[in-house]
C-alpha atoms as a PDB file:
ATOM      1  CA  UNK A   1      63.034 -60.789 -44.632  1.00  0.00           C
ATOM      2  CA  UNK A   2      64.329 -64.322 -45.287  1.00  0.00           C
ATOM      3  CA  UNK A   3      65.857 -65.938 -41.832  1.00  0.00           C
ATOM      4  CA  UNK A   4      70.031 -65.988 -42.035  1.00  0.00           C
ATOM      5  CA  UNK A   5      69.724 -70.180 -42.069  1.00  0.00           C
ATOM      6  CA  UNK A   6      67.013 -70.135 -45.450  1.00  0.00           C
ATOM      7  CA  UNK A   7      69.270 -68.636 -47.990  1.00  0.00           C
ATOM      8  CA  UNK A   8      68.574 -69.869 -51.818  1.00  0.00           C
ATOM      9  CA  UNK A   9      72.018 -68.471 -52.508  1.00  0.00           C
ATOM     10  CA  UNK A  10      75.753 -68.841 -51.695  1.00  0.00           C
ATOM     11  CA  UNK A  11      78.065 -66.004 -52.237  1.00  0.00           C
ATOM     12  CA  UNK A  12      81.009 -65.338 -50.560  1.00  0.00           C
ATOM     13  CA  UNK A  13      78.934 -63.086 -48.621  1.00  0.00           C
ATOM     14  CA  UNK A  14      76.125 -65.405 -48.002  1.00  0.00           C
ATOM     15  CA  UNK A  15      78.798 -67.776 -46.798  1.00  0.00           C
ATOM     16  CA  UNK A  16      80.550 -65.408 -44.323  1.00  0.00           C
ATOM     17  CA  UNK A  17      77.007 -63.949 -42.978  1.00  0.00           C
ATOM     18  CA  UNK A  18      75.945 -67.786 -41.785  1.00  0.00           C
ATOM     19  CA  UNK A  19      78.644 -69.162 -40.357  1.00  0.00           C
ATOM     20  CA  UNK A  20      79.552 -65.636 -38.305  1.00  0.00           C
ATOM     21  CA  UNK A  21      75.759 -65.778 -36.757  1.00  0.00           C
ATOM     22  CA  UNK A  22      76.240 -69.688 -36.414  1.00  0.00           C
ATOM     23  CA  UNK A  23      79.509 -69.333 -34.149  1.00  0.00           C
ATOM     24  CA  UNK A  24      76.743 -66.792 -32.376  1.00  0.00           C
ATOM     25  CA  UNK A  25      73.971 -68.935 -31.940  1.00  0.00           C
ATOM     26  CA  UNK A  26      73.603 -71.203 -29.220  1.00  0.00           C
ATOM     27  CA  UNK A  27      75.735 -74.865 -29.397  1.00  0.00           C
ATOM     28  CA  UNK A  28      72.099 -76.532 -29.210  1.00  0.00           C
ATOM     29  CA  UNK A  29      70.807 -75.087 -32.133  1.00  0.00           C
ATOM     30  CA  UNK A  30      73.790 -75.084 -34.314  1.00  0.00           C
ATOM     31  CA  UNK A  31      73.085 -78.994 -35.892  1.00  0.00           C
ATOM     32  CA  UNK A  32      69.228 -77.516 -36.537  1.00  0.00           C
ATOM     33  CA  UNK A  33      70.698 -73.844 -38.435  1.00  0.00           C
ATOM     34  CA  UNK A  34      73.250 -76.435 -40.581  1.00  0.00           C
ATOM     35  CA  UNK A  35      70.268 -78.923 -41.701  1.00  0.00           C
ATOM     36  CA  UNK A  36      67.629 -76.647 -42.370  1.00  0.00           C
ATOM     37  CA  UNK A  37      69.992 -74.551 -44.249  1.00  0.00           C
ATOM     38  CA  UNK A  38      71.147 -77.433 -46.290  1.00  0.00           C
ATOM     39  CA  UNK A  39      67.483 -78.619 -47.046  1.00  0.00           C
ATOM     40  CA  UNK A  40      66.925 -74.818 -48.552  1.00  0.00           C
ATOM     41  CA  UNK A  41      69.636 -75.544 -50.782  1.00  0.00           C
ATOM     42  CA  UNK A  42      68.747 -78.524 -51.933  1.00  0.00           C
ATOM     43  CA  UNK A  43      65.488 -77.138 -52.696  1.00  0.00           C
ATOM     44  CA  UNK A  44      67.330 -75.035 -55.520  1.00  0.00           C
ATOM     45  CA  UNK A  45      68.304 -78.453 -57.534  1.00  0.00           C
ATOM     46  CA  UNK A  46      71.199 -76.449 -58.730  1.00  0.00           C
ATOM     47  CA  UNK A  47      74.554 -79.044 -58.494  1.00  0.00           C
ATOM     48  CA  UNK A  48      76.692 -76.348 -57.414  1.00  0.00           C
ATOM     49  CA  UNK A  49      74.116 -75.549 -54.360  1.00  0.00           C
ATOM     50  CA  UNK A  50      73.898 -79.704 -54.127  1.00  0.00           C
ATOM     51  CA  UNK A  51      77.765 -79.914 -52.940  1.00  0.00           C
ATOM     52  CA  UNK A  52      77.079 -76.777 -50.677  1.00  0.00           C
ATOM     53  CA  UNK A  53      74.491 -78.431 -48.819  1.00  0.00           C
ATOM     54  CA  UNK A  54      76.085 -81.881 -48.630  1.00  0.00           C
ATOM     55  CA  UNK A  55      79.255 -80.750 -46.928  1.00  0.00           C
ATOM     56  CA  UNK A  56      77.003 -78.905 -44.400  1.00  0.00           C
ATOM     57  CA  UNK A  57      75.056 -81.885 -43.602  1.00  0.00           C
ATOM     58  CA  UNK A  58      78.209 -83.600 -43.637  1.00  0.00           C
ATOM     59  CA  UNK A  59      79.693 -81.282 -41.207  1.00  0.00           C
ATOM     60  CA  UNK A  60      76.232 -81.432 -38.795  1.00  0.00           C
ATOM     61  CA  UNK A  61      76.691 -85.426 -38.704  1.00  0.00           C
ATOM     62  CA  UNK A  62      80.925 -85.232 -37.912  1.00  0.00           C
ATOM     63  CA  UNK A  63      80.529 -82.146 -35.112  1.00  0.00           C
ATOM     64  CA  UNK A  64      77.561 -82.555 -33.953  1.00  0.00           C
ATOM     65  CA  UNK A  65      76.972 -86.912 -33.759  1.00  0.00           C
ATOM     66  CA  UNK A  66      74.912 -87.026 -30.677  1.00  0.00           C
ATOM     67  CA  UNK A  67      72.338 -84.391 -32.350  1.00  0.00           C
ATOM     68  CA  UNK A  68      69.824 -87.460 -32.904  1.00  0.00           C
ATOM     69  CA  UNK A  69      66.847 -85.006 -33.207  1.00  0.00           C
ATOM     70  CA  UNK A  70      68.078 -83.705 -36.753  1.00  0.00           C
ATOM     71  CA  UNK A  71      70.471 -87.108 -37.413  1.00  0.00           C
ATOM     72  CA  UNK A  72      67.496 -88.869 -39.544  1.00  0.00           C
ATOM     73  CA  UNK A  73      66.620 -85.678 -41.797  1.00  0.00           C
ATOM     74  CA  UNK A  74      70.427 -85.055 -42.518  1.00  0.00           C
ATOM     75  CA  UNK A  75      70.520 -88.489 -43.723  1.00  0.00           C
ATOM     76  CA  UNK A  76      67.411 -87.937 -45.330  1.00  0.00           C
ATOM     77  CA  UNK A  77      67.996 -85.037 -47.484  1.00  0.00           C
ATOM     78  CA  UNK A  78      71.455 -86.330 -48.195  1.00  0.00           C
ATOM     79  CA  UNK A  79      69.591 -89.353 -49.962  1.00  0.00           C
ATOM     80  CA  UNK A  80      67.809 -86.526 -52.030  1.00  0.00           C
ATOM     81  CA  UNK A  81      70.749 -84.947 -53.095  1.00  0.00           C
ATOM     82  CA  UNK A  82      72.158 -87.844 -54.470  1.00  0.00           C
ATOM     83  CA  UNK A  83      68.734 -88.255 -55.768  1.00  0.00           C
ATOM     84  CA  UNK A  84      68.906 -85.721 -57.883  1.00  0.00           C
ATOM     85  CA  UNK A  85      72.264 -86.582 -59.135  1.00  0.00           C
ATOM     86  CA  UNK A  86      71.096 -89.629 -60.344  1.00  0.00           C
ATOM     87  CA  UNK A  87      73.413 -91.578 -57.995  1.00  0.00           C
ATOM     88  CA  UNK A  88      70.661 -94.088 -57.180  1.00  0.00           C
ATOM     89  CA  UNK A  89      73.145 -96.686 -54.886  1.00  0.00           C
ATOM     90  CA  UNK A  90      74.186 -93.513 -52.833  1.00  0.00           C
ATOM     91  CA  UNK A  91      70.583 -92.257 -52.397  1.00  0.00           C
ATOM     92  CA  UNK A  92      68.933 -95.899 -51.375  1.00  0.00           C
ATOM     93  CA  UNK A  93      72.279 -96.421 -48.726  1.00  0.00           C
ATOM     94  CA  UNK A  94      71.580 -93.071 -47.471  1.00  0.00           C
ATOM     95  CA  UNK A  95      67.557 -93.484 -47.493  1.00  0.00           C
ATOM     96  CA  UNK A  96      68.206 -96.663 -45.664  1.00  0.00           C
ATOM     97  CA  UNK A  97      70.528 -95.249 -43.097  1.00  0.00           C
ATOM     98  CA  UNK A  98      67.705 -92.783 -42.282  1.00  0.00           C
ATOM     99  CA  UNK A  99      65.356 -95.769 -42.075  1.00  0.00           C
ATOM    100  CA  UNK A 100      67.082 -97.477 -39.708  1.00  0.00           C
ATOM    101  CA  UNK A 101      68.072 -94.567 -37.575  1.00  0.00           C
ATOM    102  CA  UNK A 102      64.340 -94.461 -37.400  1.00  0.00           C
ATOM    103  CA  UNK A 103      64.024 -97.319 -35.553  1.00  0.00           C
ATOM    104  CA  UNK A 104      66.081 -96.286 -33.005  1.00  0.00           C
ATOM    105  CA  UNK A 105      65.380 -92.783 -32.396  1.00  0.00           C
ATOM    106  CA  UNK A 106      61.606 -92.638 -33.439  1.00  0.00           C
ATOM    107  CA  UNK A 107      60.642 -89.283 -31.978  1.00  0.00           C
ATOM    108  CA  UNK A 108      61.051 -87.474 -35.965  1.00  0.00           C
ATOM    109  CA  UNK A 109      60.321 -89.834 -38.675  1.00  0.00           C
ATOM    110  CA  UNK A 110      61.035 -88.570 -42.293  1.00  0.00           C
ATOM    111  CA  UNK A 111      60.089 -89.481 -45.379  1.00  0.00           C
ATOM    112  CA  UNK A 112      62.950 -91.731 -45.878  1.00  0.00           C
ATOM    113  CA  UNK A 113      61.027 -95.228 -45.693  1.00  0.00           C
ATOM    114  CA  UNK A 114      58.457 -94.129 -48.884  1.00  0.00           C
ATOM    115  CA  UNK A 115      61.769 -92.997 -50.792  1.00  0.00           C
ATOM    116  CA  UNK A 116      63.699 -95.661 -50.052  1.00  0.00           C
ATOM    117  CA  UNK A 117      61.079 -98.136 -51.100  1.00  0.00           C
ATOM    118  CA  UNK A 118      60.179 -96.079 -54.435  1.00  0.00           C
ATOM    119  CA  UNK A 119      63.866 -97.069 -55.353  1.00  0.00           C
ATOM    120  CA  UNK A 120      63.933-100.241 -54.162  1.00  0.00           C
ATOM    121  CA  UNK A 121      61.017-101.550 -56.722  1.00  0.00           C
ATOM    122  CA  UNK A 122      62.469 -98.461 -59.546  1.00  0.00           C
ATOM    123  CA  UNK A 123      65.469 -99.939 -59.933  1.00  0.00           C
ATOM    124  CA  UNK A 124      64.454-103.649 -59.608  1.00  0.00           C
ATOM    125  CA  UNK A 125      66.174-104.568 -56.602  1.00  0.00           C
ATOM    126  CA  UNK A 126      64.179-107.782 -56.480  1.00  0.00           C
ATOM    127  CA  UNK A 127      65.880-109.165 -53.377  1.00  0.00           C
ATOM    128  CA  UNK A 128      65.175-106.335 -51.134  1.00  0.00           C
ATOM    129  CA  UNK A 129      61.526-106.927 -52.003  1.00  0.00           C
ATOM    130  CA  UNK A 130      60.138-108.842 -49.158  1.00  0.00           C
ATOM    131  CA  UNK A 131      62.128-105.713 -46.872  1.00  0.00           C
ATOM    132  CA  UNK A 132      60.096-103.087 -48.458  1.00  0.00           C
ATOM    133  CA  UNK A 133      57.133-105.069 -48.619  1.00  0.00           C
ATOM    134  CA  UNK A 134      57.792-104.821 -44.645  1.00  0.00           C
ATOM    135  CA  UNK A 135      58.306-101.782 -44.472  1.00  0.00           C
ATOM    136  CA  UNK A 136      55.529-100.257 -46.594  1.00  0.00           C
ATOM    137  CA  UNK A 137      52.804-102.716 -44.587  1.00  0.00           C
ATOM    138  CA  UNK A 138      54.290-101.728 -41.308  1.00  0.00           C
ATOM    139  CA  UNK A 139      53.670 -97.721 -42.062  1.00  0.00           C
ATOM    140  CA  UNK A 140      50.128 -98.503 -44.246  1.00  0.00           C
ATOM    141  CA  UNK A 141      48.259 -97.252 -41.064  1.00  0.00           C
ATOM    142  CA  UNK A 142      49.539 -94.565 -40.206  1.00  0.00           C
ATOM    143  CA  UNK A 143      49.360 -92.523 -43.367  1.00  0.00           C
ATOM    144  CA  UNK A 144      48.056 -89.157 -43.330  1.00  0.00           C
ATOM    145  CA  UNK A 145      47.520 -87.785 -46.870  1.00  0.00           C
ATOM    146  CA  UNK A 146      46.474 -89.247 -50.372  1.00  0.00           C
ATOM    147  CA  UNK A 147      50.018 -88.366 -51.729  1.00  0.00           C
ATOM    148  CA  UNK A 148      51.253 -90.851 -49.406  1.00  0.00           C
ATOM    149  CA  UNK A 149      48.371 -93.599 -50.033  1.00  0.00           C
ATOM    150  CA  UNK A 150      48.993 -93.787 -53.498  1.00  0.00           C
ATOM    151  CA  UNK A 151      52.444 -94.291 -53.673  1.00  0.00           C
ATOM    152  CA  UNK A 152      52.803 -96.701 -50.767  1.00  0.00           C
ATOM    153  CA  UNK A 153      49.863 -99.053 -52.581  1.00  0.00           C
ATOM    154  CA  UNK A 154      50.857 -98.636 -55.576  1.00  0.00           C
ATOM    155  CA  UNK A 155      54.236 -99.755 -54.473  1.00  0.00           C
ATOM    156  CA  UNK A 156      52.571-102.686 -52.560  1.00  0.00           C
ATOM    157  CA  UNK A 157      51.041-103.817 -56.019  1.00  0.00           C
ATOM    158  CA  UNK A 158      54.034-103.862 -57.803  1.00  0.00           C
ATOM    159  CA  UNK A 159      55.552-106.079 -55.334  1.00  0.00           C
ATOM    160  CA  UNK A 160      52.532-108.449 -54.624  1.00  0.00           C
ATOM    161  CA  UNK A 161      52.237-108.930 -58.558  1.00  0.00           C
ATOM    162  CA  UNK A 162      55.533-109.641 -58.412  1.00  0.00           C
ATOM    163  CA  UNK A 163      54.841-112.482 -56.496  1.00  0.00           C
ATOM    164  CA  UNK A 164      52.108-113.316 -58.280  1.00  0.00           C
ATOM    165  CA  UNK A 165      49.723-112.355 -55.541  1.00  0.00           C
ATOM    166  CA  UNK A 166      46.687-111.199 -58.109  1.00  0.00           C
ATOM    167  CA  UNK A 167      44.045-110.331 -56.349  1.00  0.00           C
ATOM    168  CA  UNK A 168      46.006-108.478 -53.233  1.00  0.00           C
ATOM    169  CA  UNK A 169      47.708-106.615 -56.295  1.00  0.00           C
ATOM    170  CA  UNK A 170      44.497-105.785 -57.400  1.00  0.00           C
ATOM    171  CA  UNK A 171      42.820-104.837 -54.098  1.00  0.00           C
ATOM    172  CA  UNK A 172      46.142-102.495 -54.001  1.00  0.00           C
ATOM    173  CA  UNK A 173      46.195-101.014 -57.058  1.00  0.00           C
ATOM    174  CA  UNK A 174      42.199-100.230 -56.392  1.00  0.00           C
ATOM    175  CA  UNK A 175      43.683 -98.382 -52.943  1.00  0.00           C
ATOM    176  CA  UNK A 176      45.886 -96.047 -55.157  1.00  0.00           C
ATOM    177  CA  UNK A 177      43.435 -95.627 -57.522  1.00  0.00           C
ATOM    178  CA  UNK A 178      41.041 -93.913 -55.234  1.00  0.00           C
ATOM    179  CA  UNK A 179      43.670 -91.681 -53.122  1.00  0.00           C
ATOM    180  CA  UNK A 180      44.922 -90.330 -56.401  1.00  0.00           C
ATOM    181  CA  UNK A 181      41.396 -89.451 -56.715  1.00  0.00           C
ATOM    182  CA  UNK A 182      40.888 -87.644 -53.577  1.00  0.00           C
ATOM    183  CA  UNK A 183      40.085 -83.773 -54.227  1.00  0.00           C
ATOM    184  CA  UNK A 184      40.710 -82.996 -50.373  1.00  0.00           C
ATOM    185  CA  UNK A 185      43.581 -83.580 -47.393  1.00  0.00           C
ATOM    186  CA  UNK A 186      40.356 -84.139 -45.004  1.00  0.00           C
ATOM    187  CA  UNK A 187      42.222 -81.765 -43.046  1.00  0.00           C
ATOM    188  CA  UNK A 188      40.406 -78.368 -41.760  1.00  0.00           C
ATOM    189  CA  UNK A 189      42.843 -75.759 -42.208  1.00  0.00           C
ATOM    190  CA  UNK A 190      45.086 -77.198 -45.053  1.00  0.00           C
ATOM    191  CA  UNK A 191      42.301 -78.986 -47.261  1.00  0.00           C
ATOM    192  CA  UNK A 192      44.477 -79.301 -50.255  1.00  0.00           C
ATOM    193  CA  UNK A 193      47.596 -80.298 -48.539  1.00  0.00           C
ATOM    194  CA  UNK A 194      49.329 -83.906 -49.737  1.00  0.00           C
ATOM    195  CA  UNK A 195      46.793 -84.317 -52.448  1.00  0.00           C
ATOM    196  CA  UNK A 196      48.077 -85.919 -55.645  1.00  0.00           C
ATOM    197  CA  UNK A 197      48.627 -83.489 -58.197  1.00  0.00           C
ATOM    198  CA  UNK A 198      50.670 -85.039 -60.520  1.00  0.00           C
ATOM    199  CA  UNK A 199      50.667 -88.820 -61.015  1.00  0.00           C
ATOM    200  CA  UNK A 200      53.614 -91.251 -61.427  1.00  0.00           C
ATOM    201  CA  UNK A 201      53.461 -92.142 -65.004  1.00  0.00           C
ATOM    202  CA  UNK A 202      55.930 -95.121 -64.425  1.00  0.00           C
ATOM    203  CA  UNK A 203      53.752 -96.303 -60.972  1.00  0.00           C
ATOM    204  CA  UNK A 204      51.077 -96.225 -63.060  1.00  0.00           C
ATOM    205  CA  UNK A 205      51.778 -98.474 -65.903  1.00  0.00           C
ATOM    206  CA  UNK A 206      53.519-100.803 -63.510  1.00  0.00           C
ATOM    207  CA  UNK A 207      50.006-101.167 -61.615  1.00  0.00           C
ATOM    208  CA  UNK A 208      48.245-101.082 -64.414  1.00  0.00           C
ATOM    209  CA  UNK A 209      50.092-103.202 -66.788  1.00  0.00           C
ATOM    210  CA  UNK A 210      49.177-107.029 -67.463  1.00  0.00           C
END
């Protein structure tokens, strides 16, 4: 049976049926039930289910403001919704809000920094750059799974041929190369978890291109 905060759906019913048991559940858990109920919806892609989950997240970040363990995914997933609405300036100031919350409460880190950076260089934002390039060197180390590897280098090549940097482009693009390769996580118990599965066409011929 699916929990009462991981509906797919929003009926009247559905509606009425989550925010009776939130009102139930404890005040400490409420900004948790609101986000994780949000990121279900969003999960759908449907627009309708898009504005559902933004005015929840909305409505975790106005009532509950001192909630920093779940502030940074709100912002987060409200970058992916306007994602997926195309709204690229709304998705990179969101993305970038979650960033910089980061900073400042780093106990939960998202995904935020990789997203925001994918952006950055997607849309050409030329003088944000040397930021990125920052921020993608700062979190190099400390990446977990090939998924992860591959974008971030790739990224790093894009910006390092930018700047005309050849053979650090190259080096890069070799890095991505080989974790979009990898067949395994190199994890135990999930060993096919963050592997690339489907490559970025457009990453790709960026890195690749002459």
């Amino acid at each position: 049976m699916t929990d009462w905060y991981r509906r797919k759906s929003w009926t009247q019913t559905d509606q009425e049926e989550f925010f009776k048991k939130l009102n139930r559940a404890r005040k400490d858990g409420r900004a948790q039930y609101l986000k994780v109920q949000a990121i279900e919806l969003v999960q759908t892609e449907d627009k309708d289910l898009l504005k559902v989950a933004e005015d929840l997240l909305n409505k975790m970040l106005t009532e509950y403001p001192e909630d920093n363990f779940n502030k940074g995914s709100a912002l987060h997933t409200l970058g992916d919704i306007y994602k997926l609405r195309d709204n690229y300036k709304k998705a990179i100031d969101y993305y970038k809000q979650a960033v910089d919350f980061e900073k400042f409460y780093p106990n939960v880190i998202t995904q935020a920094f990789l997203n925001y950076s994918e952006l950055i260089v997607k849309t050409g934002d030329i003088a944000s750059f040397d930021e990125v390039e920052q921020i993608l060197r700062q979190r190099q180390e400390g990446l977990m799974f090939p998924i992860e590897k591959y974008k971030v280098n790739s990224l790093l090549s894009i910006i390092c041929k930018h700047k005309n940097n050849s053979d650090e482009a190259k080096r890069l693009a070799d890095l991505a190369e080989h974790s979009a390769n990898v067949e395994t996580s190199g994890l135990r118990y999930h060993k096919y978890l963050g592997v690339v599965k489907d490559r970025d066409n457009w990453l790709d011929k960026q890195v690749q291109g002459d």
